[in-house]
PDB file of N, CA and C in Angstrom:
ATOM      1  N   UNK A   1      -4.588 -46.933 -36.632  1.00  0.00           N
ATOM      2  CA  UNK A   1      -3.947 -46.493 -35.410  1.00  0.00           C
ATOM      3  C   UNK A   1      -3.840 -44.972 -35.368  1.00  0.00           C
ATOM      4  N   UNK A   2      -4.111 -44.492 -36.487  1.00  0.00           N
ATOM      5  CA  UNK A   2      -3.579 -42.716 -36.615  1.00  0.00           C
ATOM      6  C   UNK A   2      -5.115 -42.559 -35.347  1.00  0.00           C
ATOM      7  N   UNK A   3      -5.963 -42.944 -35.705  1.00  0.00           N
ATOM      8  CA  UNK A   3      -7.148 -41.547 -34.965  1.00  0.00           C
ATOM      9  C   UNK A   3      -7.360 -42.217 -33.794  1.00  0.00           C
ATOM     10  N   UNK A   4      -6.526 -43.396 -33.088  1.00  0.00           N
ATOM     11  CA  UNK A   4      -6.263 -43.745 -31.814  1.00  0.00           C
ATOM     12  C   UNK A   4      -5.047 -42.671 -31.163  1.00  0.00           C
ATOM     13  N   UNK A   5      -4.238 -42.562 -31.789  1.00  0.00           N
ATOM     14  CA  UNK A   5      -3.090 -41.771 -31.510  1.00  0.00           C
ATOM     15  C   UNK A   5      -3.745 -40.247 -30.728  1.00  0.00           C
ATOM     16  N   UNK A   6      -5.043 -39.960 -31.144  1.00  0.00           N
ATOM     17  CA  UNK A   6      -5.417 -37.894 -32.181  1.00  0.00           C
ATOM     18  C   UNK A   6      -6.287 -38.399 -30.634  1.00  0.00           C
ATOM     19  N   UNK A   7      -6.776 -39.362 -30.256  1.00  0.00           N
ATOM     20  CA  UNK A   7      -8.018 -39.142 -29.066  1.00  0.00           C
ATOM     21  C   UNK A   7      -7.457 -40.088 -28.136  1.00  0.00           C
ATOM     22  N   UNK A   8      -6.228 -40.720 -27.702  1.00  0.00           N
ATOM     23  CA  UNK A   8      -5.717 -40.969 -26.517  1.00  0.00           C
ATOM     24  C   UNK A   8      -5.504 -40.254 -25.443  1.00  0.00           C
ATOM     25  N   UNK A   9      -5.785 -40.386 -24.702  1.00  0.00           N
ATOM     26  CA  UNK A   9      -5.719 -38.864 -23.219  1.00  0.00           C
ATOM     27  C   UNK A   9      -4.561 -38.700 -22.903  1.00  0.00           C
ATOM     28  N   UNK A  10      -3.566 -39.945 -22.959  1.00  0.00           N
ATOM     29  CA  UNK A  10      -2.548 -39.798 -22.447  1.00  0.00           C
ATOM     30  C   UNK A  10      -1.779 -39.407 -23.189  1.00  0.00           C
ATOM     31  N   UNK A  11      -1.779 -38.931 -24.651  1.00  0.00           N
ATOM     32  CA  UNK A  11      -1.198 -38.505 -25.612  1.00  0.00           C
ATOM     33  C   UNK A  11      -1.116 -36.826 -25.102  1.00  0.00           C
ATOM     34  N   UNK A  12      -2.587 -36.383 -25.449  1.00  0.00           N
ATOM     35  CA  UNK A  12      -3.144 -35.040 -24.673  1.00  0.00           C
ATOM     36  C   UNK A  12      -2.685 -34.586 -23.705  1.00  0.00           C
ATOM     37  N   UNK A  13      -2.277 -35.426 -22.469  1.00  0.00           N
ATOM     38  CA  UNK A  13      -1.764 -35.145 -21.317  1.00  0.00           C
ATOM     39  C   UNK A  13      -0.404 -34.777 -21.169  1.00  0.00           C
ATOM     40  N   UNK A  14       0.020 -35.821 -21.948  1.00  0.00           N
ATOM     41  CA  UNK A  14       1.762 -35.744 -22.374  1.00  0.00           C
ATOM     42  C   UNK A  14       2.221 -34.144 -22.627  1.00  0.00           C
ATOM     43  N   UNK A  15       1.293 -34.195 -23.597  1.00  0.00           N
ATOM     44  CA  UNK A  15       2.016 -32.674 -24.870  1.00  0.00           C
ATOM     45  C   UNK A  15       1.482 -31.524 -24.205  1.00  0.00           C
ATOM     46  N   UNK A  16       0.238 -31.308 -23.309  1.00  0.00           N
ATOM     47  CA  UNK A  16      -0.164 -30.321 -22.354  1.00  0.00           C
ATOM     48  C   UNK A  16       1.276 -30.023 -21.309  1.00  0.00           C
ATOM     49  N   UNK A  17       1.816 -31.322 -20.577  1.00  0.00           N
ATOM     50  CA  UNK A  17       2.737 -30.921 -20.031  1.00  0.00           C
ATOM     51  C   UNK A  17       3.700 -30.491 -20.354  1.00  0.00           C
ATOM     52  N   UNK A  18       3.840 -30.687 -21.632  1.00  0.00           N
ATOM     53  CA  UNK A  18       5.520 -29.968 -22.396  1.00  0.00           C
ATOM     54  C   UNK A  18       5.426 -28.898 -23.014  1.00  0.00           C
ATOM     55  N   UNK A  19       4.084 -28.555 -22.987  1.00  0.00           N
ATOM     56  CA  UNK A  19       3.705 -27.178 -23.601  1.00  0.00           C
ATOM     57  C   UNK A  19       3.544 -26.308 -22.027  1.00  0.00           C
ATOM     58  N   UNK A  20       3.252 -26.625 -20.747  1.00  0.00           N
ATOM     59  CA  UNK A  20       2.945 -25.888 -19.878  1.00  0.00           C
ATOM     60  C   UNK A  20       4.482 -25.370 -19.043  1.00  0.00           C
ATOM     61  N   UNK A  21       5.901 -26.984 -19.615  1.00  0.00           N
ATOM     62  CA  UNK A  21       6.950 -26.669 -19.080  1.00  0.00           C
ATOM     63  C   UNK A  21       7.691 -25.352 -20.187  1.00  0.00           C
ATOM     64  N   UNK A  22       7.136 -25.501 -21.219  1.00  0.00           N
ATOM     65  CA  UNK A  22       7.449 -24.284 -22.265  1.00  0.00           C
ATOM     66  C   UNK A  22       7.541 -23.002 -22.156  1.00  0.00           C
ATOM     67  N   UNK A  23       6.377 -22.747 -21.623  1.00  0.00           N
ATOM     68  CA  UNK A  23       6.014 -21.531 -21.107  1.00  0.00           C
ATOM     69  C   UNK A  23       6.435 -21.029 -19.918  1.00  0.00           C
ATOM     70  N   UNK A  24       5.929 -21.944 -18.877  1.00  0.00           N
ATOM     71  CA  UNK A  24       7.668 -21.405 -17.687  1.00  0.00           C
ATOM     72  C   UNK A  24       8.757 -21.163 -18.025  1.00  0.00           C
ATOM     73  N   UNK A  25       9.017 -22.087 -18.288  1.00  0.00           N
ATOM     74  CA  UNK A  25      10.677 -21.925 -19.071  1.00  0.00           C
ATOM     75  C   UNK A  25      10.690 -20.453 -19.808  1.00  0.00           C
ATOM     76  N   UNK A  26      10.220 -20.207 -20.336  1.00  0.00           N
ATOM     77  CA  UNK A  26      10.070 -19.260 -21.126  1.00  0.00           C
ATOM     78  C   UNK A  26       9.765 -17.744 -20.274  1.00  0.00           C
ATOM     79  N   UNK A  27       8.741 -17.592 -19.669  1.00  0.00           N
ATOM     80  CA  UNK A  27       8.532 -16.849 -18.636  1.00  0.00           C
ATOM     81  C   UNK A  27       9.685 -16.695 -17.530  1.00  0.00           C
ATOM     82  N   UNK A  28      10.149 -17.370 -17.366  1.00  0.00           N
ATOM     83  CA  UNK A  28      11.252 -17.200 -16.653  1.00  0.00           C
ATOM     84  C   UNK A  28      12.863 -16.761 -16.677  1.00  0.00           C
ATOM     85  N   UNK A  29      12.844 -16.866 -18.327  1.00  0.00           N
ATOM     86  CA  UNK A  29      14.033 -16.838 -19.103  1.00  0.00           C
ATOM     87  C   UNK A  29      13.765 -15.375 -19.291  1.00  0.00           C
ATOM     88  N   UNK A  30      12.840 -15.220 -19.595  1.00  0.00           N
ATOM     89  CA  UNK A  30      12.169 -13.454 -19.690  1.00  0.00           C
ATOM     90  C   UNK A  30      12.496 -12.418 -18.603  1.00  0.00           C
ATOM     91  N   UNK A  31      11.970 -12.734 -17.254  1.00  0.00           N
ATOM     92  CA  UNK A  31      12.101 -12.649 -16.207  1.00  0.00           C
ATOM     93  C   UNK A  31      13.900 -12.077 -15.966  1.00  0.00           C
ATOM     94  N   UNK A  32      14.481 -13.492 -16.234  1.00  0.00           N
ATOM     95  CA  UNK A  32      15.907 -13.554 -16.052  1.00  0.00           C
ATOM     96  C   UNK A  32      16.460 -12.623 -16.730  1.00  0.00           C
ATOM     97  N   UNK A  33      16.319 -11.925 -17.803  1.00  0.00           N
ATOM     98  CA  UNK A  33      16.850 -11.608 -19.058  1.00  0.00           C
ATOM     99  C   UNK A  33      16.470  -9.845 -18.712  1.00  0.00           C
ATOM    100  N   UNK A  34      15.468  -9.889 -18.345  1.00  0.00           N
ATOM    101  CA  UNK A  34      14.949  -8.316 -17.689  1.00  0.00           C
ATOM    102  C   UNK A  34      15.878  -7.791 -16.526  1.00  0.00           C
ATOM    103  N   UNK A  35      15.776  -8.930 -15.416  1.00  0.00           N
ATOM    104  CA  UNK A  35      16.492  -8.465 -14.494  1.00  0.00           C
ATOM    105  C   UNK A  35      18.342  -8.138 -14.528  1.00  0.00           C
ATOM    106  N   UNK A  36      18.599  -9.417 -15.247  1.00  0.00           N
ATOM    107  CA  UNK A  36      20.184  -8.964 -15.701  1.00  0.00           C
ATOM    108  C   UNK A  36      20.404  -7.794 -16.556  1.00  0.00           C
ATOM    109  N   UNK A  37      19.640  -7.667 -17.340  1.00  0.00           N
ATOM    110  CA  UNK A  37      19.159  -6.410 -18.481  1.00  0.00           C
ATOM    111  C   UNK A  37      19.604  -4.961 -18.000  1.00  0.00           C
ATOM    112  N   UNK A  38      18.212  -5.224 -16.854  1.00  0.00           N
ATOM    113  CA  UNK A  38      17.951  -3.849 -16.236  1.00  0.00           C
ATOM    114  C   UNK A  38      18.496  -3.289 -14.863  1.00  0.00           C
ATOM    115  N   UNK A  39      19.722  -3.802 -14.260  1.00  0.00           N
ATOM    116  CA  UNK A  39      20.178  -4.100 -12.599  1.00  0.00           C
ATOM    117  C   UNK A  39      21.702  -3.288 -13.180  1.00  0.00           C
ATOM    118  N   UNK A  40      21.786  -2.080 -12.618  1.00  0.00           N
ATOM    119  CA  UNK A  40      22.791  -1.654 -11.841  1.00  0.00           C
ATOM    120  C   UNK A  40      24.157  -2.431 -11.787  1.00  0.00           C
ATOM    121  N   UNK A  41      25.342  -1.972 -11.955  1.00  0.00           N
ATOM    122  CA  UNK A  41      26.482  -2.484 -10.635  1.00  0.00           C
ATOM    123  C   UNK A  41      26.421  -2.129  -9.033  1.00  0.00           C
ATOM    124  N   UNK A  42      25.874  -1.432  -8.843  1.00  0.00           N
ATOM    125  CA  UNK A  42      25.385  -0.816  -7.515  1.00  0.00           C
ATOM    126  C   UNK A  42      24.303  -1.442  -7.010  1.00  0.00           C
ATOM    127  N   UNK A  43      23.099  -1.743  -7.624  1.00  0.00           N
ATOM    128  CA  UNK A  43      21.896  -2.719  -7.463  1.00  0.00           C
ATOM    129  C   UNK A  43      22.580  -4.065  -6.969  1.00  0.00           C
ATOM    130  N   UNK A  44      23.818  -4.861  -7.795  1.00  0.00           N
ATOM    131  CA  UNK A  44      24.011  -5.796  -7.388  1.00  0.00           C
ATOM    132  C   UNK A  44      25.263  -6.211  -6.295  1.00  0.00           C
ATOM    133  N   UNK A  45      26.132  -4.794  -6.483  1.00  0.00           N
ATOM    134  CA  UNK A  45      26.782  -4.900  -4.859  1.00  0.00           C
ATOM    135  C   UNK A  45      26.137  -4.704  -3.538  1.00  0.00           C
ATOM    136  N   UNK A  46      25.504  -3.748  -4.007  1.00  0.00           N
ATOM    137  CA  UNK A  46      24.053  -3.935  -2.597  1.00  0.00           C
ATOM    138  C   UNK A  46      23.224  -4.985  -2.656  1.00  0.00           C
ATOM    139  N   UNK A  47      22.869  -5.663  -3.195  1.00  0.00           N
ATOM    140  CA  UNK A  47      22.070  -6.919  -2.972  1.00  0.00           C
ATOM    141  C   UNK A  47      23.323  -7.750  -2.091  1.00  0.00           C
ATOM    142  N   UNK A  48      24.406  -7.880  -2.821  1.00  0.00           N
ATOM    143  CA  UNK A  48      25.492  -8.581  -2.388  1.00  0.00           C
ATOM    144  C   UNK A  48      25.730  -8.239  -0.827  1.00  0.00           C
ATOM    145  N   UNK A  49      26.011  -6.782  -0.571  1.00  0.00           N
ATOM    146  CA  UNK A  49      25.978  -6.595   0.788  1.00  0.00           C
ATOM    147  C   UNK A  49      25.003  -6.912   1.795  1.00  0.00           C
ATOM    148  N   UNK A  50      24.062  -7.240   1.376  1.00  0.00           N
ATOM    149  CA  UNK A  50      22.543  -7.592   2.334  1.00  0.00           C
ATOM    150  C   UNK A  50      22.986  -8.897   2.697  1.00  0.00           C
ATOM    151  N   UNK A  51      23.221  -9.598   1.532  1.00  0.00           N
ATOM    152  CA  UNK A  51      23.079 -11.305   1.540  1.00  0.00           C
ATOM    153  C   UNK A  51      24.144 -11.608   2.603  1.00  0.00           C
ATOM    154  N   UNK A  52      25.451 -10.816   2.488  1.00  0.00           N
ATOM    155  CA  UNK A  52      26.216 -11.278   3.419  1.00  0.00           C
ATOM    156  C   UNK A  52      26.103 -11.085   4.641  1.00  0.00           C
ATOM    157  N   UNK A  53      25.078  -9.667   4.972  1.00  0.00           N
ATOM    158  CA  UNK A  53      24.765  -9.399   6.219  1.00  0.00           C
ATOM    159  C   UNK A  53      23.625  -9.979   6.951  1.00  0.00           C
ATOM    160  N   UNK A  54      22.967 -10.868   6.187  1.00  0.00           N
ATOM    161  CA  UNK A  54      22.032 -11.328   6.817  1.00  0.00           C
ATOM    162  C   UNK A  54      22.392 -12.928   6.772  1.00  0.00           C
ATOM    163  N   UNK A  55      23.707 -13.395   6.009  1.00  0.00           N
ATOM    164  CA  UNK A  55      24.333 -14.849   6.131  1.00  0.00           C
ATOM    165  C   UNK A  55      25.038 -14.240   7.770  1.00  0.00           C
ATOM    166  N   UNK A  56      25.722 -13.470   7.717  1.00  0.00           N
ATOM    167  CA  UNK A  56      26.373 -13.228   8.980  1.00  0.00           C
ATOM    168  C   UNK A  56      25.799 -13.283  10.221  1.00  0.00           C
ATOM    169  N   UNK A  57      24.258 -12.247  10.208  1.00  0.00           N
ATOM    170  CA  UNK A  57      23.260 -12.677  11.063  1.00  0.00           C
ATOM    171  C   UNK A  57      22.884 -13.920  11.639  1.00  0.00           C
ATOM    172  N   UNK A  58      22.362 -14.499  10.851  1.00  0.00           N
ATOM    173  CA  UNK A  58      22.608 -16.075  10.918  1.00  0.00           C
ATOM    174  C   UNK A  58      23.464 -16.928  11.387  1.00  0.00           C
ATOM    175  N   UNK A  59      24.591 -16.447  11.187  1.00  0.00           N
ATOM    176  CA  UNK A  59      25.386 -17.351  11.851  1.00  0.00           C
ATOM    177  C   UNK A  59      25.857 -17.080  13.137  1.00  0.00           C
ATOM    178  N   UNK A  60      25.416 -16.265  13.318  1.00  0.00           N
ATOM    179  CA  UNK A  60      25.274 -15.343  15.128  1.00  0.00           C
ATOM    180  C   UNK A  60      26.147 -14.623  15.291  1.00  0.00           C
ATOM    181  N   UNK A  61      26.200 -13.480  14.535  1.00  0.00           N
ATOM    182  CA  UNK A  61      26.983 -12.182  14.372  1.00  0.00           C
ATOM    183  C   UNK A  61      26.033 -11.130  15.237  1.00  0.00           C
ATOM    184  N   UNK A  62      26.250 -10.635  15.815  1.00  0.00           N
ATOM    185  CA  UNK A  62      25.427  -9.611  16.838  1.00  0.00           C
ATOM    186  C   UNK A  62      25.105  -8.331  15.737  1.00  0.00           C
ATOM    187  N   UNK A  63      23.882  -8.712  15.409  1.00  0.00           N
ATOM    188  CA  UNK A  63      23.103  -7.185  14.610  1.00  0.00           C
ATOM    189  C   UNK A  63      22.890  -5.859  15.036  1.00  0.00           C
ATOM    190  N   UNK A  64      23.284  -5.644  16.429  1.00  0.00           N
ATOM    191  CA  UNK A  64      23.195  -4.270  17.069  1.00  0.00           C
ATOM    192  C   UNK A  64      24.595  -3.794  17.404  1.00  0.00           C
ATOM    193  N   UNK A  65      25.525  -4.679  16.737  1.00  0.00           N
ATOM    194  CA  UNK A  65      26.927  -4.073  16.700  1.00  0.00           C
ATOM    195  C   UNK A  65      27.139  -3.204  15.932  1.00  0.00           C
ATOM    196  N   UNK A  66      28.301  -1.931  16.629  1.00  0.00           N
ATOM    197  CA  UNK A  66      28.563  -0.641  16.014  1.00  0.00           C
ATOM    198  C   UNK A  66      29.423  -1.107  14.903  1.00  0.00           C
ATOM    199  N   UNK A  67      29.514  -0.089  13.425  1.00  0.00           N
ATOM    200  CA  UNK A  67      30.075  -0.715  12.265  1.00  0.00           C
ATOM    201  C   UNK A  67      30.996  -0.025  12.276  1.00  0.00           C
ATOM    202  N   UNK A  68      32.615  -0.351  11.910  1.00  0.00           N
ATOM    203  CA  UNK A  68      33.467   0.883  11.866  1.00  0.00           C
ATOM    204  C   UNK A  68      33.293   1.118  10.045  1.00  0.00           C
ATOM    205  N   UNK A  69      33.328   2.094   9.453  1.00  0.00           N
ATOM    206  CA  UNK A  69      33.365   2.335   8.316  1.00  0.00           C
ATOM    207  C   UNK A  69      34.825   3.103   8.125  1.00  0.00           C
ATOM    208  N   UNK A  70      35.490   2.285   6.809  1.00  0.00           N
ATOM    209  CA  UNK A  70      36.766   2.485   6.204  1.00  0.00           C
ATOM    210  C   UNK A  70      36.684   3.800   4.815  1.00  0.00           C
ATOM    211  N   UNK A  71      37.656   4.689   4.828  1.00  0.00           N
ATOM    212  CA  UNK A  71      37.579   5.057   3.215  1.00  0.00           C
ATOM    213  C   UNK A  71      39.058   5.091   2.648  1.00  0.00           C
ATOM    214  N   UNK A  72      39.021   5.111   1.399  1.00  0.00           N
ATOM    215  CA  UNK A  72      40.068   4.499   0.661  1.00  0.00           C
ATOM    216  C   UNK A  72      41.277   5.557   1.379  1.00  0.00           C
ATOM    217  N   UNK A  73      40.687   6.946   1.934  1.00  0.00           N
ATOM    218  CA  UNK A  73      42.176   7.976   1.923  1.00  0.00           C
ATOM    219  C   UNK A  73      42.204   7.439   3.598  1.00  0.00           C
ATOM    220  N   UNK A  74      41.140   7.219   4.914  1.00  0.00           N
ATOM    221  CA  UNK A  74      41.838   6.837   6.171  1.00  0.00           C
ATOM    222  C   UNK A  74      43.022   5.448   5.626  1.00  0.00           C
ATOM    223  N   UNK A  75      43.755   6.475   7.109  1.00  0.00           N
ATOM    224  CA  UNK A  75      44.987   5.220   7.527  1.00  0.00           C
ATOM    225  C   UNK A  75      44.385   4.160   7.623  1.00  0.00           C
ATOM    226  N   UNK A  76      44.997   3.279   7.704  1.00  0.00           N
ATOM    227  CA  UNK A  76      44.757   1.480   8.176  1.00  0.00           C
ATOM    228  C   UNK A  76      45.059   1.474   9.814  1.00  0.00           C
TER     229      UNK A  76
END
């Protein structure tokens, strides 16, 4: 049974796929690991600010509306 095992296709096929989910996995963990690595606090409050402005968009927030901008010393 051993050299049935070594030339079954579906054996071959099996271990190709767990070797091909390996490498994604892997590539991606890389990927992941770079970007958290290499990203700003500023990189990711601005990403943050996009996402919400374009969730807002979406939900039918008028995009050609004037923005009032706040700073910590104006009154309220």
């Amino acid at each position: 049974m051993g050299w049935r095992a070594v030339l079954d296709p579906e054996t071959w096929i099996r271990a190709l796929r767990v070797a091909a989910i390996v490498v994604v996995s892997m590539a991606l963990l890389a990927c992941i690991v770079a970007l958290v690595r290499d990203t700003t606090g500023h990189d990711w409050y601005a990403a943050g600010k996009l996402t919400l402005t374009e969730v807002l968009i979406g939900a039918g927030f008028d995009d050609h509306e004037p923005v009032a901008y706040r700073r910590s010393r104006d009154p309220e």
